[in-house]
Protein backbone atom coordinates (compact mmCIF):
# COMPACT_ATOMS: atom_id res chain seq x y z
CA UNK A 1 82.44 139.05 85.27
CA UNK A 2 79.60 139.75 82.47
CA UNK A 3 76.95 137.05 82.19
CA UNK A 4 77.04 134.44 79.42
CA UNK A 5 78.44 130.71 78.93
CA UNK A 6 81.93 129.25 79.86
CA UNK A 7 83.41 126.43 78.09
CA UNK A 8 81.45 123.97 79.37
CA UNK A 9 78.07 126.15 78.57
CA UNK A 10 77.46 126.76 81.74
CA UNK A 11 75.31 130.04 82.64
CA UNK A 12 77.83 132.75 84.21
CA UNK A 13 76.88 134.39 87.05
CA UNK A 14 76.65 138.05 85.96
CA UNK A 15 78.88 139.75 88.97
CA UNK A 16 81.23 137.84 91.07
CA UNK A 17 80.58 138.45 95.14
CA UNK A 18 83.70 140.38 96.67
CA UNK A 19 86.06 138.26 99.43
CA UNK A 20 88.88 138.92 101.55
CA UNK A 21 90.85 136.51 103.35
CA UNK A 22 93.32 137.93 105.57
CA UNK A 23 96.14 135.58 107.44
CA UNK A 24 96.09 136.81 111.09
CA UNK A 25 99.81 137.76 112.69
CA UNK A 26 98.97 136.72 115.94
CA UNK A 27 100.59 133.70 117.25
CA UNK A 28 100.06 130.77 115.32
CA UNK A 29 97.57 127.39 116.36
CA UNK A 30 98.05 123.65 116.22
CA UNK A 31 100.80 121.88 114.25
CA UNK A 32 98.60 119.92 111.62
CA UNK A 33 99.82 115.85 112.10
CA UNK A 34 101.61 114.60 108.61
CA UNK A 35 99.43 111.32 109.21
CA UNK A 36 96.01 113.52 109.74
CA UNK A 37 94.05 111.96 107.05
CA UNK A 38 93.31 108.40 106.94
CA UNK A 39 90.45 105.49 106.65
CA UNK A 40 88.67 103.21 108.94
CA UNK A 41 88.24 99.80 108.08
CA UNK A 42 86.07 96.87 109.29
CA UNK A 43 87.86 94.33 111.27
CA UNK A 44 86.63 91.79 107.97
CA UNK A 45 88.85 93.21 105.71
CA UNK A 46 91.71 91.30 106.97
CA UNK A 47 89.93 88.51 106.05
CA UNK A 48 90.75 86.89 102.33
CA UNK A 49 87.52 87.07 99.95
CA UNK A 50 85.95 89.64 102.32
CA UNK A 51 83.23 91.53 100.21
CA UNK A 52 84.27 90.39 97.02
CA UNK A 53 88.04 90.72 96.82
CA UNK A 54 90.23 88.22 95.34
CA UNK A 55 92.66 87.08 98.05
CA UNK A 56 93.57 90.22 101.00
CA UNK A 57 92.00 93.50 100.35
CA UNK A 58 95.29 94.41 102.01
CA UNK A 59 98.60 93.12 100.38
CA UNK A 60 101.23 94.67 99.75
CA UNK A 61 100.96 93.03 96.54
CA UNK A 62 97.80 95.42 95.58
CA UNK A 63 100.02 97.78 93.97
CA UNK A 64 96.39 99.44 92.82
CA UNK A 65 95.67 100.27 96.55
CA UNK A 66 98.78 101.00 98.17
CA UNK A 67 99.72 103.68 95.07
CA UNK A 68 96.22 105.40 95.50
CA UNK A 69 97.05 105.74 99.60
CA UNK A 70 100.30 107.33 98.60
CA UNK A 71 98.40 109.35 95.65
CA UNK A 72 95.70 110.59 97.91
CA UNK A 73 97.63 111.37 101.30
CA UNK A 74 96.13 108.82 103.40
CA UNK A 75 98.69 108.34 106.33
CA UNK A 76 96.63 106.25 109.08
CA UNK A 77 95.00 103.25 108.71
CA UNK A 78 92.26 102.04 111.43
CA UNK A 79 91.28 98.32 111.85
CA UNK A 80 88.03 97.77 113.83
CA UNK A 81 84.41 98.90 113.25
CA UNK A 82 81.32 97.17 114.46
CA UNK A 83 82.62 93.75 113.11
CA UNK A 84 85.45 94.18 115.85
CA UNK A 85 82.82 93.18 118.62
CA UNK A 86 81.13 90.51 116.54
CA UNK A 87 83.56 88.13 114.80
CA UNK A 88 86.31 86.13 116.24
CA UNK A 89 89.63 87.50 117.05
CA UNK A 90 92.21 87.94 113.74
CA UNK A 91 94.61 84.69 114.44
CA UNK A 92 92.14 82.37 115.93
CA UNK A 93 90.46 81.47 112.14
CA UNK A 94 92.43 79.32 109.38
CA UNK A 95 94.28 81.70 108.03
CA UNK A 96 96.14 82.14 111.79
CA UNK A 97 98.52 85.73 111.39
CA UNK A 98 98.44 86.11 107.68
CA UNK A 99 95.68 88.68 107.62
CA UNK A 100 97.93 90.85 110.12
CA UNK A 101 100.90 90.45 108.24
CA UNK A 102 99.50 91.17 105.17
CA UNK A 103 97.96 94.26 107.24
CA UNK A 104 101.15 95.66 108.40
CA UNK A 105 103.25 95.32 104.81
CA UNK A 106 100.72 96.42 103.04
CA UNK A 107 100.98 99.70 105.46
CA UNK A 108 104.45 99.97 105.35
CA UNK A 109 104.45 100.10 101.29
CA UNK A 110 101.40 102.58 101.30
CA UNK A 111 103.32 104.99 103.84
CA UNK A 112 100.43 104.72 106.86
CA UNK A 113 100.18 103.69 110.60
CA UNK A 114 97.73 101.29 111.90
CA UNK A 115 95.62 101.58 114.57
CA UNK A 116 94.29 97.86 115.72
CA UNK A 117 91.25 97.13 117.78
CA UNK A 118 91.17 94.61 119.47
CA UNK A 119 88.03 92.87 120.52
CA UNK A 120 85.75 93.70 123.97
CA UNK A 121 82.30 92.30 123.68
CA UNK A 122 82.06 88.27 124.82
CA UNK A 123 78.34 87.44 124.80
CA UNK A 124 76.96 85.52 127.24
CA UNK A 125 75.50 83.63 123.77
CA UNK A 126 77.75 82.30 122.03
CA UNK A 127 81.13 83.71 123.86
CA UNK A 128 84.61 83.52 122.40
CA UNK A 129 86.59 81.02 124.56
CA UNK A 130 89.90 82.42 125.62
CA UNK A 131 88.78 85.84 124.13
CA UNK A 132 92.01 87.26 126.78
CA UNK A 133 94.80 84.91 125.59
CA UNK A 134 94.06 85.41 121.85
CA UNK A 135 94.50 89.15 122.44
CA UNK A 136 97.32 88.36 124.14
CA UNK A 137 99.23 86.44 121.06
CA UNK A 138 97.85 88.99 118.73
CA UNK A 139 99.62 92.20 120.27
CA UNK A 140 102.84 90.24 120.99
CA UNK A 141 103.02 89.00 117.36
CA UNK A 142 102.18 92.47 116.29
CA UNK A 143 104.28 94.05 118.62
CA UNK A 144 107.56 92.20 118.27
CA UNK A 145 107.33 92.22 114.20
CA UNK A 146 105.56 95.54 113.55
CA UNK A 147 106.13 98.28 115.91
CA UNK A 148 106.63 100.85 113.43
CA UNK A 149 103.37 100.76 111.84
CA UNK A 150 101.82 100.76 114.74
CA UNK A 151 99.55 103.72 115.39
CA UNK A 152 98.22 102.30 118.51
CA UNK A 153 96.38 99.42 119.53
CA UNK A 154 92.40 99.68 120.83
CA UNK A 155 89.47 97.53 122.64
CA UNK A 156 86.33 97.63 121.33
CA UNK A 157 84.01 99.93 119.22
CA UNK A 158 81.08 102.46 120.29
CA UNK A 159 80.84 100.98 123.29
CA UNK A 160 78.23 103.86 124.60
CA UNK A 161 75.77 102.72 122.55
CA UNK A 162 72.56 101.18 124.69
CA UNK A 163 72.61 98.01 123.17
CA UNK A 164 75.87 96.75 124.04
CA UNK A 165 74.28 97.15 128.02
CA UNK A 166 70.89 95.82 128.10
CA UNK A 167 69.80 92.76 129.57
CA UNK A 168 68.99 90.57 127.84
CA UNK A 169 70.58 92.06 124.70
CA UNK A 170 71.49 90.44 121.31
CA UNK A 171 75.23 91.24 121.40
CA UNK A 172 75.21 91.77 125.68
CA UNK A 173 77.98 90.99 127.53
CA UNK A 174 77.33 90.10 131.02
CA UNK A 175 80.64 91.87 132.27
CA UNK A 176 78.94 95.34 131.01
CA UNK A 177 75.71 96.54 132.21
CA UNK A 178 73.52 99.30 133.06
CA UNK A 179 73.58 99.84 137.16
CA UNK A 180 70.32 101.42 136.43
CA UNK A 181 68.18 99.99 134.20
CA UNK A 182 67.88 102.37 130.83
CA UNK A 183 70.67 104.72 131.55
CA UNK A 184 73.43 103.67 129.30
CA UNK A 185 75.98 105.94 131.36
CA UNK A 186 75.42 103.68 133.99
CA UNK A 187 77.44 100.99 132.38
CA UNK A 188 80.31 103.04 132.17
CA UNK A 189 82.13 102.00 135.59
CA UNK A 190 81.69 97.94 134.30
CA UNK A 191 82.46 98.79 130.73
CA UNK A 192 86.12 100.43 132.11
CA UNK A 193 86.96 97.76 134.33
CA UNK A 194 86.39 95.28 131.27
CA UNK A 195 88.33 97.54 128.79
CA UNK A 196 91.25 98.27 131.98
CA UNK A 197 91.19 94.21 131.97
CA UNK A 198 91.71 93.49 128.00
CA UNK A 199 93.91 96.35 127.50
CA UNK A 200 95.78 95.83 130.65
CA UNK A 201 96.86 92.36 128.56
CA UNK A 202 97.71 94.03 125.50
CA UNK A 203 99.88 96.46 127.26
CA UNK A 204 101.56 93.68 129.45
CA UNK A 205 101.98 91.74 125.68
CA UNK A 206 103.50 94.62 123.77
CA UNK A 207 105.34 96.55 126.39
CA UNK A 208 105.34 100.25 125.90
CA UNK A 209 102.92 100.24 123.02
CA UNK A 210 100.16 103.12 122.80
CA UNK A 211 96.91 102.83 123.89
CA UNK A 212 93.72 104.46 122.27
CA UNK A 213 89.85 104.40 122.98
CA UNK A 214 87.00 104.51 123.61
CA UNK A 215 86.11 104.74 120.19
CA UNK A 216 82.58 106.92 121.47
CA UNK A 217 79.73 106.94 119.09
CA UNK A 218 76.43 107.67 120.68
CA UNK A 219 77.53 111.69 121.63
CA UNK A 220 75.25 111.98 124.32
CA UNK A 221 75.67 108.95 126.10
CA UNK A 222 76.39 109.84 129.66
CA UNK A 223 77.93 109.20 133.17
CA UNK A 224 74.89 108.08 136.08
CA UNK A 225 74.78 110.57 138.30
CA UNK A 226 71.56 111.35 140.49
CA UNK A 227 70.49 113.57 137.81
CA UNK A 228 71.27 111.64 134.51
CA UNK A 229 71.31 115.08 133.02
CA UNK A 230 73.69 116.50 134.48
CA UNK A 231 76.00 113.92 133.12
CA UNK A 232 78.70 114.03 131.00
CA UNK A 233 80.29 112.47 127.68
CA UNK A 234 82.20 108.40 127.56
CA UNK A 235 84.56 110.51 125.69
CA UNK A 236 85.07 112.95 128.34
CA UNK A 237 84.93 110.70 131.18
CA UNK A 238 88.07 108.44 129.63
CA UNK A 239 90.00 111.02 129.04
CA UNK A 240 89.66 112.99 132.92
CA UNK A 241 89.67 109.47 134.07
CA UNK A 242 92.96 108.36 131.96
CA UNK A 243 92.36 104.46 132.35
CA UNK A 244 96.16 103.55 131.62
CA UNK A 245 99.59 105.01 131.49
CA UNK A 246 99.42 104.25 127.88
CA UNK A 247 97.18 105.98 127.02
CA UNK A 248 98.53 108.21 123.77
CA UNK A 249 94.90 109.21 122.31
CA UNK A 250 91.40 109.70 122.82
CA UNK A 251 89.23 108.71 120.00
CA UNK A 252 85.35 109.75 118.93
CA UNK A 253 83.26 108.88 115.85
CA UNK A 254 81.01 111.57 114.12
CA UNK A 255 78.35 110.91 111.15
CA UNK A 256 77.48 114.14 111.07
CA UNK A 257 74.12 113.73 109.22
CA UNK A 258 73.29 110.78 111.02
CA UNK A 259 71.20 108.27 109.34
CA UNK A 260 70.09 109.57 105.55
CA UNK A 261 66.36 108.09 106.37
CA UNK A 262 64.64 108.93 102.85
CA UNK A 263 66.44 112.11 102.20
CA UNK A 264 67.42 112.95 98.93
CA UNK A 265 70.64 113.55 96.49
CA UNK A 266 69.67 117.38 96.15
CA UNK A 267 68.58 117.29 99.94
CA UNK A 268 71.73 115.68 100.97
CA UNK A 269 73.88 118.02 99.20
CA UNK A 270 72.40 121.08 100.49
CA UNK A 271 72.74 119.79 103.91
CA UNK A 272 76.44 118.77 103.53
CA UNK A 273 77.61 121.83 102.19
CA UNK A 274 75.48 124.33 104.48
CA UNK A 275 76.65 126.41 106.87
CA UNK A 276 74.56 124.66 109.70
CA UNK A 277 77.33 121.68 109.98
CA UNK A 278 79.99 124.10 109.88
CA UNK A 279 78.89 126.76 112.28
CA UNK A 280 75.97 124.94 114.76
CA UNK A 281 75.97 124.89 118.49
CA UNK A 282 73.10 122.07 119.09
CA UNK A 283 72.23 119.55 117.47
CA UNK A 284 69.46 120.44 114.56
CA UNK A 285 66.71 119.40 112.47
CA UNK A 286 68.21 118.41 108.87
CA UNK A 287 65.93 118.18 105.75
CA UNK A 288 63.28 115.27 105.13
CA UNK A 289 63.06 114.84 109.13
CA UNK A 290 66.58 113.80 109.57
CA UNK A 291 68.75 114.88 112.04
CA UNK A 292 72.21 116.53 112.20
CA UNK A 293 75.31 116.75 114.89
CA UNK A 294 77.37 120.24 113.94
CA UNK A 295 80.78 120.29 114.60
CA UNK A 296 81.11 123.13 116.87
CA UNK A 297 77.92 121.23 119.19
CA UNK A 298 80.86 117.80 119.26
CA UNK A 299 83.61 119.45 120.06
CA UNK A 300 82.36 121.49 122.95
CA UNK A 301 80.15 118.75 124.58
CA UNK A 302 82.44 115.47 123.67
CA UNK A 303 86.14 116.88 122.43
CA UNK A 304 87.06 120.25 124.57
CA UNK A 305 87.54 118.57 127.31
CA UNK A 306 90.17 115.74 126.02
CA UNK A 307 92.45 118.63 124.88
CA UNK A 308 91.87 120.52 128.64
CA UNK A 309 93.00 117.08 129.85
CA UNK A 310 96.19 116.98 127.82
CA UNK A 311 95.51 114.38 125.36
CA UNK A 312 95.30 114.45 121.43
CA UNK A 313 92.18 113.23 119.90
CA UNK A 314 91.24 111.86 116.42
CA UNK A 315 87.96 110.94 114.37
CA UNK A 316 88.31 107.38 113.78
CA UNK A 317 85.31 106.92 111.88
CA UNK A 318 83.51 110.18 110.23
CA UNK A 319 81.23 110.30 107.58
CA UNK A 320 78.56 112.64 106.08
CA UNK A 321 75.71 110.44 106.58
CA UNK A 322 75.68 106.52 108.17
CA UNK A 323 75.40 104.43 105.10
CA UNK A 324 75.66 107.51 102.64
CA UNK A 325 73.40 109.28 100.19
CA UNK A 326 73.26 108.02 96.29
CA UNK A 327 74.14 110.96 94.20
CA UNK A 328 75.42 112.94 97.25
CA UNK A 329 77.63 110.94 99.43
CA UNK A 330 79.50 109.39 96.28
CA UNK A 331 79.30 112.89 94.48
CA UNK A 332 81.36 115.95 93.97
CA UNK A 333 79.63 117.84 96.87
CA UNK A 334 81.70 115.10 99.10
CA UNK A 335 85.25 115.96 97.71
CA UNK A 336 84.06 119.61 99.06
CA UNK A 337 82.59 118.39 102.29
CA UNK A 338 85.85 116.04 102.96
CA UNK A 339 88.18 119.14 102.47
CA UNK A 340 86.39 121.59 104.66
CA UNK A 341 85.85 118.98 107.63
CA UNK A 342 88.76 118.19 107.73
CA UNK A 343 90.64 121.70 108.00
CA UNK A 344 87.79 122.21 110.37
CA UNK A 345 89.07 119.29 112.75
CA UNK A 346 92.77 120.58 112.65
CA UNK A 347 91.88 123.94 113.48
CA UNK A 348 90.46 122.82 116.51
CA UNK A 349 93.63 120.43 117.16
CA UNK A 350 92.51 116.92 115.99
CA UNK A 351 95.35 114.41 115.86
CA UNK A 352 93.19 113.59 112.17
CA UNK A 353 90.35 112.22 110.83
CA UNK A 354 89.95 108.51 109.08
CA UNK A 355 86.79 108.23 106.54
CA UNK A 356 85.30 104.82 107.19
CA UNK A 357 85.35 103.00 104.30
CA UNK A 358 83.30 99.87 104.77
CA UNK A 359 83.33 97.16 102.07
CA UNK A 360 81.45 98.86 99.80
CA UNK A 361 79.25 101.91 101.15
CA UNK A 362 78.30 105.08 98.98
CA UNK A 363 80.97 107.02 101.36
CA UNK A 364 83.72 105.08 100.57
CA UNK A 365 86.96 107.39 99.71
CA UNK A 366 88.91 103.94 97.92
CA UNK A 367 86.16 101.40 96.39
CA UNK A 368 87.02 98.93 93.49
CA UNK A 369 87.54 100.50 89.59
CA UNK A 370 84.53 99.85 88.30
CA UNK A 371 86.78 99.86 84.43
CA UNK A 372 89.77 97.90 85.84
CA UNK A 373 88.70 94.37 87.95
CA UNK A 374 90.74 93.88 90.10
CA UNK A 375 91.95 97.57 90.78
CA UNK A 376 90.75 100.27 92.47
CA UNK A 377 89.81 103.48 92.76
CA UNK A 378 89.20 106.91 94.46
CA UNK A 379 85.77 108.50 94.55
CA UNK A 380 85.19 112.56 94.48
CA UNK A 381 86.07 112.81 98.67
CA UNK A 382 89.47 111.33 97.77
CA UNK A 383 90.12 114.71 96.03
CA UNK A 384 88.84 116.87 99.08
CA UNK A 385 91.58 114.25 101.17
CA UNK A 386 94.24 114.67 98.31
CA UNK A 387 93.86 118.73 98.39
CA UNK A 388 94.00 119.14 102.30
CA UNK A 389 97.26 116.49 101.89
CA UNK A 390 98.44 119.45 99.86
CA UNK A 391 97.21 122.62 101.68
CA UNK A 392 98.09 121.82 105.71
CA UNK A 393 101.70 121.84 105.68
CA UNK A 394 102.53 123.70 109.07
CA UNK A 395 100.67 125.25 111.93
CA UNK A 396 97.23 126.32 111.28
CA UNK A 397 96.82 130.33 110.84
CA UNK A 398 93.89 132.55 111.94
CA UNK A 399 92.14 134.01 109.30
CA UNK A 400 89.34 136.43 108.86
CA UNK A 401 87.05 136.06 106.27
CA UNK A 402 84.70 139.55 105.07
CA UNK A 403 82.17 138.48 102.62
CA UNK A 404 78.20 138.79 101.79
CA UNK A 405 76.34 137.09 104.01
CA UNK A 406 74.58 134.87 101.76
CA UNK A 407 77.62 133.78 100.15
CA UNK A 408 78.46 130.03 101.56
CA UNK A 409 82.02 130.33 101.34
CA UNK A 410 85.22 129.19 104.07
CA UNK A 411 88.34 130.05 104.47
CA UNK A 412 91.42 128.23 106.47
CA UNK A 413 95.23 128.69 106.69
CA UNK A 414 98.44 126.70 107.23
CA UNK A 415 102.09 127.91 107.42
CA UNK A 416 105.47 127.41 108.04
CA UNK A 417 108.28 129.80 108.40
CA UNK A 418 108.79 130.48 104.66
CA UNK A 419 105.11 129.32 103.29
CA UNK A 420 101.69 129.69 103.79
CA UNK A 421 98.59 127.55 102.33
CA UNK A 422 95.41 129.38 102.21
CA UNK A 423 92.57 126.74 101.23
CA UNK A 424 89.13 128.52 99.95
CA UNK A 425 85.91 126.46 99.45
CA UNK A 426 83.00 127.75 97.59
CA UNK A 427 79.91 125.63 98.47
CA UNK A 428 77.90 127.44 96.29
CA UNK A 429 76.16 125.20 93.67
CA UNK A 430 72.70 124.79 91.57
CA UNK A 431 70.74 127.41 91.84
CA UNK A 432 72.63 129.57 94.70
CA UNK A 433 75.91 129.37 92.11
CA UNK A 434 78.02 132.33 93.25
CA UNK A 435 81.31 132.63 92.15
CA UNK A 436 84.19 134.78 94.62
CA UNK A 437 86.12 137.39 93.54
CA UNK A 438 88.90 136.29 96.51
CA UNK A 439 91.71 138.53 97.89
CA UNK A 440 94.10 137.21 100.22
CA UNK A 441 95.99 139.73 102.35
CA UNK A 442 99.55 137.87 103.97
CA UNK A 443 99.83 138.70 107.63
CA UNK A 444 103.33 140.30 106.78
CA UNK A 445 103.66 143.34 103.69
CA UNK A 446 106.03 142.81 100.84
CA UNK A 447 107.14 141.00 98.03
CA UNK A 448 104.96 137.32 97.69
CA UNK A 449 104.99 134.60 95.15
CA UNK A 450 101.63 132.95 94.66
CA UNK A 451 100.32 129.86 92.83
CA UNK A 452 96.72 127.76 92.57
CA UNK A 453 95.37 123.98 92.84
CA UNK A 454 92.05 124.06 91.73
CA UNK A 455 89.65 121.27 93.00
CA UNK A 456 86.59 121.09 90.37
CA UNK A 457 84.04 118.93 89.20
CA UNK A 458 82.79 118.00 85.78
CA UNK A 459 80.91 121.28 85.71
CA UNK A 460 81.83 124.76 87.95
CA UNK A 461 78.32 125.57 89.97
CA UNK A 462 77.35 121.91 90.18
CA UNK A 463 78.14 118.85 93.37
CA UNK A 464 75.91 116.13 91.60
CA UNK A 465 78.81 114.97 89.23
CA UNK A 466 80.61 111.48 89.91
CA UNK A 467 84.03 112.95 88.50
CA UNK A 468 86.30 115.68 89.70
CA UNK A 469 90.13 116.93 89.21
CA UNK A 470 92.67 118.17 91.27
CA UNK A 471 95.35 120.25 89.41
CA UNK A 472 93.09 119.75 86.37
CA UNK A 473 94.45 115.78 86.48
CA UNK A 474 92.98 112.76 87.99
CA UNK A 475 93.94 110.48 90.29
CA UNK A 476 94.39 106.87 89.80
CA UNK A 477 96.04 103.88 91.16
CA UNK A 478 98.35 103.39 88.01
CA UNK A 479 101.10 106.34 88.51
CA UNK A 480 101.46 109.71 90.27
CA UNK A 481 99.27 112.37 90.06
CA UNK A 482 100.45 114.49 87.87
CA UNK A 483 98.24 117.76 88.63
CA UNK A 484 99.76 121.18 88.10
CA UNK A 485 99.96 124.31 90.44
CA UNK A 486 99.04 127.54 88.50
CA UNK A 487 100.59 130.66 88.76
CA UNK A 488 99.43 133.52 89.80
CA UNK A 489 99.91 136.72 88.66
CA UNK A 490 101.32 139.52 90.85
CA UNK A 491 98.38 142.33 91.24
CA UNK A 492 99.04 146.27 91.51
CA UNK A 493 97.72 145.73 95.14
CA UNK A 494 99.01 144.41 98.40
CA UNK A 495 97.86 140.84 98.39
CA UNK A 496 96.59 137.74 95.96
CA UNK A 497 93.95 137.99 94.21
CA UNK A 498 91.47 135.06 92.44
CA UNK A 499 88.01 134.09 91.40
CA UNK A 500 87.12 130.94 93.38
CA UNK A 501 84.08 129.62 91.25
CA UNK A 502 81.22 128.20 92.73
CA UNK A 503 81.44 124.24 93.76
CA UNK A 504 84.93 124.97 93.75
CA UNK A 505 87.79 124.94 96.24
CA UNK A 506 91.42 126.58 95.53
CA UNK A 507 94.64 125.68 97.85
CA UNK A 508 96.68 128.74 97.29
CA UNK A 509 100.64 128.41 98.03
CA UNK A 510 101.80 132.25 99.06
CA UNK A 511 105.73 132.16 99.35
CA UNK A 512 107.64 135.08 100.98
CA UNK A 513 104.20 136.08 103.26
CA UNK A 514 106.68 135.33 106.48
């Protein structure tokens, strides 16, 4: 490519870097979950005028929000957060069961699964009388009107965190403490008798209903042993230990900036789209003295180990940064983040991944349309979910990627017996802009069929913008997408070949490559 301006005056860069993507033929990895991609709600949202909304956030009624779950691929739905442990059981307010059943319809129109949490904290200030027997009512109502929605049911949220065990302790409960003072593994044994004693209800409510937990957040919170560091993951040590015969799932959360402190948009973005998150194995020193957990550094120490074990796993709350970044989280630089984490996950055999989306935080995926009251809307990440929806059909590939060094560029792979879907994200942007002059070599020789999907923003080389487009459309609660594939044309050579600009990602459907 010569240098100059495109047709949105943007500066070319004057030679596109060479890449080759080449689908291994060796035998094939995980089957990637149709319900992979969801979001995680607070438990409030059940609740009528909960931040803002008019009436139930979820109704089946919203037409707005259940066509923009359908739109964007979201499949699972998870109920719970930090609010789980702190407000009174859903069906013990005024409102009794209508938040649930509003819950489940809604999920049933929108095409998703709902996993419940039920609450485990009762303070020793303040405790919620009869905290067993509401969780009791709950699961059987649930259970004898919804089964089919349900994902699985679960007690309690980050219950690793040290708060949750000191004495005295703002949200303490005096079931769950620390055996030794300041080690917050050493809670662990109470904290599983309390969750085997809640759970054991809801399972004995809802017979043969599936179990999830713990719901880990801290990472290195540990199991006491005589050498505290030594010890190992909550996550780890429920899924060896496997507290219940119904247990289906093991479940972690990951902010994988951790908290944004004062770091900035341009800051943020660099950090999200660097190769550090993608590729780390401890945990590292971000920009503007934050700190960041790579994925490679979570699976090993927290997530490894639930797959030796036999059990699935899913990310029921994951973010970029806790809270978000202005300009960054809510940017286009999160549509490309969303799309590569989550590939990333179902390489490695996650069950999926649900975005929290707490009412209303800069790394929401569905927020209200700011044009439209009373509808709603997808940010830029709801494009990243949208395009893995559409690229992850199958079992996930090997690939090998050759390419400069420098050049910030992934590569994944999906396929089925007649199709493949390679996805290609150039996290290139600002200054660093490099566009990829891709080839894509099939694992078999022969005749192939190619076309593109094209996630962009409002301008190739940049993340800042608020806008992007998948198949060169939008996507709205109002009607379908209606984004287009392109064709590609066949080369003179053996495989596909592209340019994948910079802040770009393309999801390229091969036919005839098996």
């Amino acid at each position: 490519m010569s240098g100059g301006a495109d047709e949105w005056g943007v500066t070319l860069a004057a030679v596109e870097q060479p890449v080759t993507v080449t689908i291994g033929s060796r035998a094939a990895g995980p089957v990637v979950p149709a319900g992979f991609a969801g979001l995680s709600f607070e438990v409030g949202a059940l609740r009528p005028g909960n931040a803002g909304v008019t009436g139930y956030l979820f109704d089946p009624a919203n037409t707005s929000l259940v066509t923009l779950f359908r739109n964007v691929g979201l499949r699972n739905l998870r109920v719970g957060g930090g609010t789980v442990d702190q407000q009174i059981p859903v069906g013990t307010g005024g409102d009794g069961f209508t938040g649930i059943d509003r819950l489940f319809t809604f999920a049933a129109a929108a095409g998703a699964r709902v996993i419940y949490t039920f609450r485990l904290l009762n303070p020793a200030t303040g405790p919620v009388p009869g905290l067993r027997a509401a969780h009791v009512a709950a699961a059987r109502y649930i259970w004898d009107r919804y089964q089919d929605q349900v994902d699985s049911f679960a007690v309690g949220n980050e219950p690793d965190w040290h708060a949750f065990h000191t004495h005295p302790g703002h949200r303490a409960d005096p079931a769950i403490w620390e055996t030794v003072p300041g080690v917050p593994g050493s809670a662990y044994p109470s904290y599983l008798a309390q969750w085997r004693s809640l759970a054991g209800a809801v399972s004995a409510a809802a017979p043969g209903a599936p179990l999830s937990g713990p719901d880990t957040g801290a990472y290195t919170a540990i199991t006491y042993t005589p050498d505290p560091a030594t010890g190992v993951s909550w996550t780890e040590r429920f899924a060896t230990g496997r507290p219940s015969p119904h247990l289906a799932g093991i479940t972690q959360h990951h902010y994988a900036g951790g908290d944004p402190g004062v770091i900035t948009a341009p800051q943020a973005i660099t950090s999200m789209l660097s190769a550090a998150w993608v590729t780390g194995t401890a945990i590292g020193a971000g920009l503007a003295g934050t700190s960041y957990i790579p994925y490679p550094w979570l699976h090993e120490h927290n997530l490894a180990a639930v797959t030796a074990a036999g059990l699935p796993y899913r990310m029921t709350e994951a973010n970029d940064y806790l809270g978000g970044v202005a300009g960054a989280s809510d940017a286009f630089a999160s549509a490309l983040w969303a799309l590569d984490y989550l590939h990333w996950w179902a390489a490695r055999g996650a069950a999926g991944v649900n975005f929290h989306n707490k009412q209303w935080l800069l790394t929401d995926t569905v927020v209200p349309d700011p044009a439209a009251p009373g509808r709603y809307a997808t940010t830029p990440r709801g494009y990243g979910v949208k395009a893995f929806s559409l690229g992850s059909a199958g079992q996930v590939q090997p690939v090998r990627i050759a390419k400069p060094s420098e050049l910030n560029l992934t590569a994944y792979c999906t396929g089925t017996a007649a199709t493949d879907h390679v996805t290609i994200i150039n996290k290139t942007h600002a200054g660093q802009a490099t566009d990829a002059a891709v080839t894509i070599l099939p694992s078999r020789p022969g005749p192939h069929r190619a076309r593109v999907l094209t996630l962009a923003g409002g301008q190739p080389g940049e993340a800042t913008g608020a806008t992007a487009t998948l198949g060169g459309a939008t996507i709205t609660g109002d009607h379908d997408w209606r984004g287009t594939w392109r064709p590609l044309p066949a080369g003179s050579g053996p495989g596909v070949s592209l340019t994948v600009r910079a802040a770009t990602a393309a999801v390229v459907e091969i036919r005839g490559a098996r």
